[in-house]
PDB file of N, CA and C in Angstrom:
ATOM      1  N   UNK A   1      81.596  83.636 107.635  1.00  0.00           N
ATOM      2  CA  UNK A   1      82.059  84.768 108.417  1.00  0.00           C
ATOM      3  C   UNK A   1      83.536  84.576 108.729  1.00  0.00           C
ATOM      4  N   UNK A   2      84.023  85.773 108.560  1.00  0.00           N
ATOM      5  CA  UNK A   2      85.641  85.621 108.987  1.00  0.00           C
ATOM      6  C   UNK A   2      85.504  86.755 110.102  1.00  0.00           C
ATOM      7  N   UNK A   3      87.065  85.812 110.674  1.00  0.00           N
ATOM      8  CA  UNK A   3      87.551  87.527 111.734  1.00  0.00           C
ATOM      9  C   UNK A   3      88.901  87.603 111.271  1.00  0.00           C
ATOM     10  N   UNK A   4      90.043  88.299 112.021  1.00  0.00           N
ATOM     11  CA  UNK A   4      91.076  88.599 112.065  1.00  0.00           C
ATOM     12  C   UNK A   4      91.950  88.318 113.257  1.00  0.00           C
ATOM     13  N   UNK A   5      93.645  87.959 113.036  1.00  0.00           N
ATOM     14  CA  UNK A   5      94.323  87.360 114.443  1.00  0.00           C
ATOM     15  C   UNK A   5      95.512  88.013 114.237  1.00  0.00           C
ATOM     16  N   UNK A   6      95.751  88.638 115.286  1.00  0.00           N
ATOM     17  CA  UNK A   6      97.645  88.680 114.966  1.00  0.00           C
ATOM     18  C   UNK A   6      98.017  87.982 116.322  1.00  0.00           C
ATOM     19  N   UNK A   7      98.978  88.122 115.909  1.00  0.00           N
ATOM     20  CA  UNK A   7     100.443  87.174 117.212  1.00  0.00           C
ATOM     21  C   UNK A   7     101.140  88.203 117.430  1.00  0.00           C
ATOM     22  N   UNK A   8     101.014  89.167 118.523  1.00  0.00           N
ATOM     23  CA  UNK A   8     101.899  90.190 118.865  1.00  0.00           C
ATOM     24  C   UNK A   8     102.832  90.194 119.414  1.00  0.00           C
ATOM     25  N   UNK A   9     103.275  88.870 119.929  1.00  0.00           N
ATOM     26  CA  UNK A   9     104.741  88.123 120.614  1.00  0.00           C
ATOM     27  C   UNK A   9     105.095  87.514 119.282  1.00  0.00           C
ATOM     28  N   UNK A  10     105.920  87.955 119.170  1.00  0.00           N
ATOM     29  CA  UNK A  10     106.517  86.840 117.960  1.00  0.00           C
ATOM     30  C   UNK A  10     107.577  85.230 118.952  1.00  0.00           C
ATOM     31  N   UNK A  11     107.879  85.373 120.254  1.00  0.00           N
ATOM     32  CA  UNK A  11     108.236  84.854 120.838  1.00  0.00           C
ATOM     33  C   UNK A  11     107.469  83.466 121.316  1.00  0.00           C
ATOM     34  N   UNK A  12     106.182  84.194 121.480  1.00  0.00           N
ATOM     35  CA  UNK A  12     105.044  83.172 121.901  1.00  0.00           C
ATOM     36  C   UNK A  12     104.038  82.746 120.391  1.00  0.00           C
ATOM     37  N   UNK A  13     104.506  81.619 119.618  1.00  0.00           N
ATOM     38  CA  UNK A  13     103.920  81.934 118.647  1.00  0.00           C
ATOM     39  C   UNK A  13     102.325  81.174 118.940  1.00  0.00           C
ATOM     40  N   UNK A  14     101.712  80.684 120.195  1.00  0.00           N
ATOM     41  CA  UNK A  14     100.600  80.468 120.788  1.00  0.00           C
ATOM     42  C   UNK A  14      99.588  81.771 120.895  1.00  0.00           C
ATOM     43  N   UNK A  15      99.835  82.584 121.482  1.00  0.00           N
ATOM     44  CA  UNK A  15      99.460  83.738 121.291  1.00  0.00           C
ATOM     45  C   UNK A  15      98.825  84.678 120.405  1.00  0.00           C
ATOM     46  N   UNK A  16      97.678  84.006 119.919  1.00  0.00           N
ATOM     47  CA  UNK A  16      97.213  84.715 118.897  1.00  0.00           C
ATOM     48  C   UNK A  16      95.890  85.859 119.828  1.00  0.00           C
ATOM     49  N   UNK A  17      95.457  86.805 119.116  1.00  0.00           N
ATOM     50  CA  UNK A  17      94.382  87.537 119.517  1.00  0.00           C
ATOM     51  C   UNK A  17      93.532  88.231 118.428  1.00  0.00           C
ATOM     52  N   UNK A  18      92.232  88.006 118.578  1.00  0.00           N
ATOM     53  CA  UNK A  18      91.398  88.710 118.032  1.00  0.00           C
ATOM     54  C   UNK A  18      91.606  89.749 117.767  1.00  0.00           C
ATOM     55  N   UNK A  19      91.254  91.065 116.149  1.00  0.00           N
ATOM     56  CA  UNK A  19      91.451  92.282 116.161  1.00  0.00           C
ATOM     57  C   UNK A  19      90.178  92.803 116.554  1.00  0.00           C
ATOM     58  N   UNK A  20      90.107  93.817 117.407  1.00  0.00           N
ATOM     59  CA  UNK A  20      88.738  94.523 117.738  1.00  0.00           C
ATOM     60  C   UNK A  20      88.881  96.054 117.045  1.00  0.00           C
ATOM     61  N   UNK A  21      87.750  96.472 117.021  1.00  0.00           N
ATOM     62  CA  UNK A  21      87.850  97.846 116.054  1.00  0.00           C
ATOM     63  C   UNK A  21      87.595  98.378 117.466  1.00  0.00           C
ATOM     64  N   UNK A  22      87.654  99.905 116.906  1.00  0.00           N
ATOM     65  CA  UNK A  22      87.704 101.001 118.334  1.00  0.00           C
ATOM     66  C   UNK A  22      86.708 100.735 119.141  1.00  0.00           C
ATOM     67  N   UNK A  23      85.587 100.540 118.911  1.00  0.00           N
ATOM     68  CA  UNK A  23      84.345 100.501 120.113  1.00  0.00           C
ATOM     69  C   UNK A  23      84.560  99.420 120.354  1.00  0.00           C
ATOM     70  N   UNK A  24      85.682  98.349 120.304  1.00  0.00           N
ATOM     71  CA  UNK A  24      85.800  96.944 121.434  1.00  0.00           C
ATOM     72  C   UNK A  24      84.986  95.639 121.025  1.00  0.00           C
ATOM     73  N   UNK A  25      84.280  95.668 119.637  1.00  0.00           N
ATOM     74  CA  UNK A  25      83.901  94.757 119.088  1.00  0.00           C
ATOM     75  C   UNK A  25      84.833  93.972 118.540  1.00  0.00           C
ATOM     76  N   UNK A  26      84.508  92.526 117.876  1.00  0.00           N
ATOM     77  CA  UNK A  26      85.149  91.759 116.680  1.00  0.00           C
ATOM     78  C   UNK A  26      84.601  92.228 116.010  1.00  0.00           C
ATOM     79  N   UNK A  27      85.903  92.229 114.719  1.00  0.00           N
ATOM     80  CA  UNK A  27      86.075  92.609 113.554  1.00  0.00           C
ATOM     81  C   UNK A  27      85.416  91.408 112.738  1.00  0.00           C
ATOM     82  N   UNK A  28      84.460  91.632 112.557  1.00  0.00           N
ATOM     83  CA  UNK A  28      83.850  90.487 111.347  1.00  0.00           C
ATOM     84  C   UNK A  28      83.668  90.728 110.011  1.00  0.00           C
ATOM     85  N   UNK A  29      83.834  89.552 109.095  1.00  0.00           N
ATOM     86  CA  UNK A  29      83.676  90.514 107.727  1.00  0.00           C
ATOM     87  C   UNK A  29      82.847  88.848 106.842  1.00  0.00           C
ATOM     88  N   UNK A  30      81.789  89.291 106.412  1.00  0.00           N
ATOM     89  CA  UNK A  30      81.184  88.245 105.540  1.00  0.00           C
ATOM     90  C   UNK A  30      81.812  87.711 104.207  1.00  0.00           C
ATOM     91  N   UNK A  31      82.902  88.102 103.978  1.00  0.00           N
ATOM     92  CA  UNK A  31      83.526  87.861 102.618  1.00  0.00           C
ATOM     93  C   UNK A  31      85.167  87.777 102.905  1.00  0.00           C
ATOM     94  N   UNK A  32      85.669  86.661 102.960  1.00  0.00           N
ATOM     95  CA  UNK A  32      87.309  86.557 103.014  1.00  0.00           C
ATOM     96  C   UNK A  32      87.906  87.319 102.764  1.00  0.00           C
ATOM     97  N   UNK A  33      87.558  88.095 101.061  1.00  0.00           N
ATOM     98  CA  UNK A  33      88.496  88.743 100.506  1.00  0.00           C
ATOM     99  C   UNK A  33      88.613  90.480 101.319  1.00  0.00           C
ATOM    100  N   UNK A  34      87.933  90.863 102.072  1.00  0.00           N
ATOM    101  CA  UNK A  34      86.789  92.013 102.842  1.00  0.00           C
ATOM    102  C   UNK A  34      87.741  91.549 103.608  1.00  0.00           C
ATOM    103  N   UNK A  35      88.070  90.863 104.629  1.00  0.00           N
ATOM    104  CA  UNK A  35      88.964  90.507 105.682  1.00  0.00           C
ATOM    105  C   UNK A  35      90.167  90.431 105.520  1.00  0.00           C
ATOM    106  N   UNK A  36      90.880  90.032 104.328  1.00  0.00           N
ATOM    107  CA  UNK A  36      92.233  90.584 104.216  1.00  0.00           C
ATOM    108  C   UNK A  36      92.636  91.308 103.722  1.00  0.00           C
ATOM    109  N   UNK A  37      91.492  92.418 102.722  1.00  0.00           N
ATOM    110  CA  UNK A  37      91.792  93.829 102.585  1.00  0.00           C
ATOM    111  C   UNK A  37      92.083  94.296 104.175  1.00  0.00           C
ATOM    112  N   UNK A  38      91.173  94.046 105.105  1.00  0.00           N
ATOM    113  CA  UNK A  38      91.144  94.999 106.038  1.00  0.00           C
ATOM    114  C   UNK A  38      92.413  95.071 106.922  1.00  0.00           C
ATOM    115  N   UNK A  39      92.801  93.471 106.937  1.00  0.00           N
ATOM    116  CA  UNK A  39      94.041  92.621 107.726  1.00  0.00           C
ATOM    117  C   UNK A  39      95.363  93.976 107.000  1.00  0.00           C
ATOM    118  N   UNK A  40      95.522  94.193 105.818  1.00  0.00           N
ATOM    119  CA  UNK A  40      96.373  94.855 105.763  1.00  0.00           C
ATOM    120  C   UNK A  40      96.283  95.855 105.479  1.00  0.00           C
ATOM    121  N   UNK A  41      95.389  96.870 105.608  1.00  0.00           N
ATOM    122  CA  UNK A  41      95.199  98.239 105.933  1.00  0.00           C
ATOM    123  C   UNK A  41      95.583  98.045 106.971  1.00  0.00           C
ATOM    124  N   UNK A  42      95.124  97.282 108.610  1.00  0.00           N
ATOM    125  CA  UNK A  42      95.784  97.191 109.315  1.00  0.00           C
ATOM    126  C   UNK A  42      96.940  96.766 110.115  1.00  0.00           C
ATOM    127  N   UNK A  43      97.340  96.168 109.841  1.00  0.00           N
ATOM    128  CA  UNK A  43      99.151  95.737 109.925  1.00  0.00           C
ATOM    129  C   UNK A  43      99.703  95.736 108.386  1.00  0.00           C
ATOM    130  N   UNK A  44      99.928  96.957 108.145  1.00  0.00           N
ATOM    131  CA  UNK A  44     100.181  96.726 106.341  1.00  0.00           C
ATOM    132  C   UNK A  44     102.187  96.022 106.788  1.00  0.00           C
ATOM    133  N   UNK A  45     103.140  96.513 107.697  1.00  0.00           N
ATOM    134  CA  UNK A  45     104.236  95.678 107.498  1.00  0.00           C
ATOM    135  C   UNK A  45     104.044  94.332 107.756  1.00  0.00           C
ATOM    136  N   UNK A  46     103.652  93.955 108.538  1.00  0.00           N
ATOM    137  CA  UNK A  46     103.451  92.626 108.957  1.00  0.00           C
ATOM    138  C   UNK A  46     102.874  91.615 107.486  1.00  0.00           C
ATOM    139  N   UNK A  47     102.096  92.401 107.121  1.00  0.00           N
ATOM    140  CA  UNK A  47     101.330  91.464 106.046  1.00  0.00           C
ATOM    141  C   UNK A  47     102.649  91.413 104.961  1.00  0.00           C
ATOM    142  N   UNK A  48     102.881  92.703 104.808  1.00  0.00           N
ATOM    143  CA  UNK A  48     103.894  92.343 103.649  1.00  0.00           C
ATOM    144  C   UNK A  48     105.076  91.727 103.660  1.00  0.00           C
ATOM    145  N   UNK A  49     105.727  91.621 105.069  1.00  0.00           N
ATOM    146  CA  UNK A  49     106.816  90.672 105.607  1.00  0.00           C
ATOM    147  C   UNK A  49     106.299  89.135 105.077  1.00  0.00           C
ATOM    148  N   UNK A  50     105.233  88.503 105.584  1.00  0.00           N
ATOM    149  CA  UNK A  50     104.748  87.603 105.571  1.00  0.00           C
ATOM    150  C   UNK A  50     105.116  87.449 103.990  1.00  0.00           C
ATOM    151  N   UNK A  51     104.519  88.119 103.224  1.00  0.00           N
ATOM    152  CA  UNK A  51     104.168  87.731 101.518  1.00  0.00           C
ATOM    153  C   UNK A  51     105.643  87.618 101.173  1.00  0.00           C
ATOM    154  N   UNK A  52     106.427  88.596 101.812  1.00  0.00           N
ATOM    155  CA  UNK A  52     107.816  87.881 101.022  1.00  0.00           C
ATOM    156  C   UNK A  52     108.877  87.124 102.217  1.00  0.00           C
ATOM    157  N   UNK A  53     108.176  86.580 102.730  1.00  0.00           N
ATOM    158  CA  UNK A  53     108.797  85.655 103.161  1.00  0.00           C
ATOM    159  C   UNK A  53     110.241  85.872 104.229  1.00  0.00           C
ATOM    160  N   UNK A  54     109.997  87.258 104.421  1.00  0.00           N
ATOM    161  CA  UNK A  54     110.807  88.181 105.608  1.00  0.00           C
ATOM    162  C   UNK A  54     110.804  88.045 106.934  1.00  0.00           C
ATOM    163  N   UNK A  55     109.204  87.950 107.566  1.00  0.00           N
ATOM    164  CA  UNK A  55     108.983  87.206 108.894  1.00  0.00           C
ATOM    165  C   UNK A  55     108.155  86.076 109.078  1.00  0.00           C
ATOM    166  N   UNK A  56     107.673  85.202 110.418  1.00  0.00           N
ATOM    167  CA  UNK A  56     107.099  84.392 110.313  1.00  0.00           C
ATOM    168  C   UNK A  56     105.523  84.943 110.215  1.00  0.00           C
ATOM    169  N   UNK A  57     104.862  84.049 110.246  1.00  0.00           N
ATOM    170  CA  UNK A  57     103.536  84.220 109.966  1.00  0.00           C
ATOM    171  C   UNK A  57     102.344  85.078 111.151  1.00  0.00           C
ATOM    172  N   UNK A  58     102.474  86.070 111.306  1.00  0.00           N
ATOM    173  CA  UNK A  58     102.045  86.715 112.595  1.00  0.00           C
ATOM    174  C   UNK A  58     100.706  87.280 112.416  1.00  0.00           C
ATOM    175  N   UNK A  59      99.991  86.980 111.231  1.00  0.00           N
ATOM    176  CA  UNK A  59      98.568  87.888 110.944  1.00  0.00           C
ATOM    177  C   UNK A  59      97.838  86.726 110.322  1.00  0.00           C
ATOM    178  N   UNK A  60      96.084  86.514 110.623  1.00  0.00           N
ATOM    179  CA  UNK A  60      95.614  85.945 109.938  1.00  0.00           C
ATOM    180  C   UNK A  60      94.453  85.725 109.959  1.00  0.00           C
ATOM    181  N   UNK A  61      93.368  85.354 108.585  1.00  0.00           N
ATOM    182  CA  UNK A  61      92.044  85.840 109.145  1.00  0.00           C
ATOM    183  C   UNK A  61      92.034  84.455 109.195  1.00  0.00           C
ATOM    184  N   UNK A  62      90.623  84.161 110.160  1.00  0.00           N
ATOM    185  CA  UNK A  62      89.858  82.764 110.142  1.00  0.00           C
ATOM    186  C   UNK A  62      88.691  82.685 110.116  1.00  0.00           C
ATOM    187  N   UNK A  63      88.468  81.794 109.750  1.00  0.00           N
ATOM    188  CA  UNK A  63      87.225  81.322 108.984  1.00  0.00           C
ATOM    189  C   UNK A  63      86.244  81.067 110.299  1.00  0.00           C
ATOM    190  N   UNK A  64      84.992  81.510 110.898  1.00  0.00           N
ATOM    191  CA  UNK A  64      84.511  80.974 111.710  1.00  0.00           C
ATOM    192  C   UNK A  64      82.781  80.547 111.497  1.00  0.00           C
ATOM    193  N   UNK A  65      82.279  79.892 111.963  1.00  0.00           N
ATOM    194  CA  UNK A  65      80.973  79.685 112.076  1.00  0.00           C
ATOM    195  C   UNK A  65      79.888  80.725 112.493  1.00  0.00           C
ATOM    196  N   UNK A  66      78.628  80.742 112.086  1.00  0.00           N
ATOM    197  CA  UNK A  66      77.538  81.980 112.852  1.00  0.00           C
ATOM    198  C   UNK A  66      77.241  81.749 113.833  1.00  0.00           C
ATOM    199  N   UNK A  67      77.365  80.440 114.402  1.00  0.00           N
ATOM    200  CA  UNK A  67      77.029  80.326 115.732  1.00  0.00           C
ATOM    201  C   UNK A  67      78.090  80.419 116.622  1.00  0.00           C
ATOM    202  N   UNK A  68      79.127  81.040 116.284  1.00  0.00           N
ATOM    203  CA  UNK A  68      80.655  81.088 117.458  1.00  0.00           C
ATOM    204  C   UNK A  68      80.439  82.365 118.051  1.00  0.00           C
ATOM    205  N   UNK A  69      80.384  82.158 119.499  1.00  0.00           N
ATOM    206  CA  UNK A  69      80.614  83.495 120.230  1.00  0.00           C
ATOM    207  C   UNK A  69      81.369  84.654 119.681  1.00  0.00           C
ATOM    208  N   UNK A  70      81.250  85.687 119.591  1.00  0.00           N
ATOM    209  CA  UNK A  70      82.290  86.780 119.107  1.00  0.00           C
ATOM    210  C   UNK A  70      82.976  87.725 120.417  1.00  0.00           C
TER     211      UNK A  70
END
């Protein structure tokens, strides 16, 4: 299972947060590749800064366990 993180301070690069979809859930996705399609449908600049090496690293999915709280 993956989720999704951005860093919306680029100042605070501690600061990461979960993406929740509209009804206030985590965004979970059973397949990595499913999670960073989605990562950049939703922050599509951010992701693409990242790929060329324009900003620091502010988006990212992670890998989590089935038994981790969501």
């Amino acid at each position: 299972m993956f989720k999704l993180q951005v860093q919306e301070d680029d100042k605070d690069p501690q600061a990461w947060h979960d993406v929740k979809g509209p009804d206030g859930d985590l965004l979970i996705f059973d397949k990595e590749a499913e999670a960073r399609a989605r990562l950049e449908q939703l922050f599509p600049i951010l992701v693409k800064m990242e790929r060329y090496g324009a900003d620091s690293k502010r988006t990212r999915v992670v890998s989590m366990y089935a038994e981790d709280p969501a």
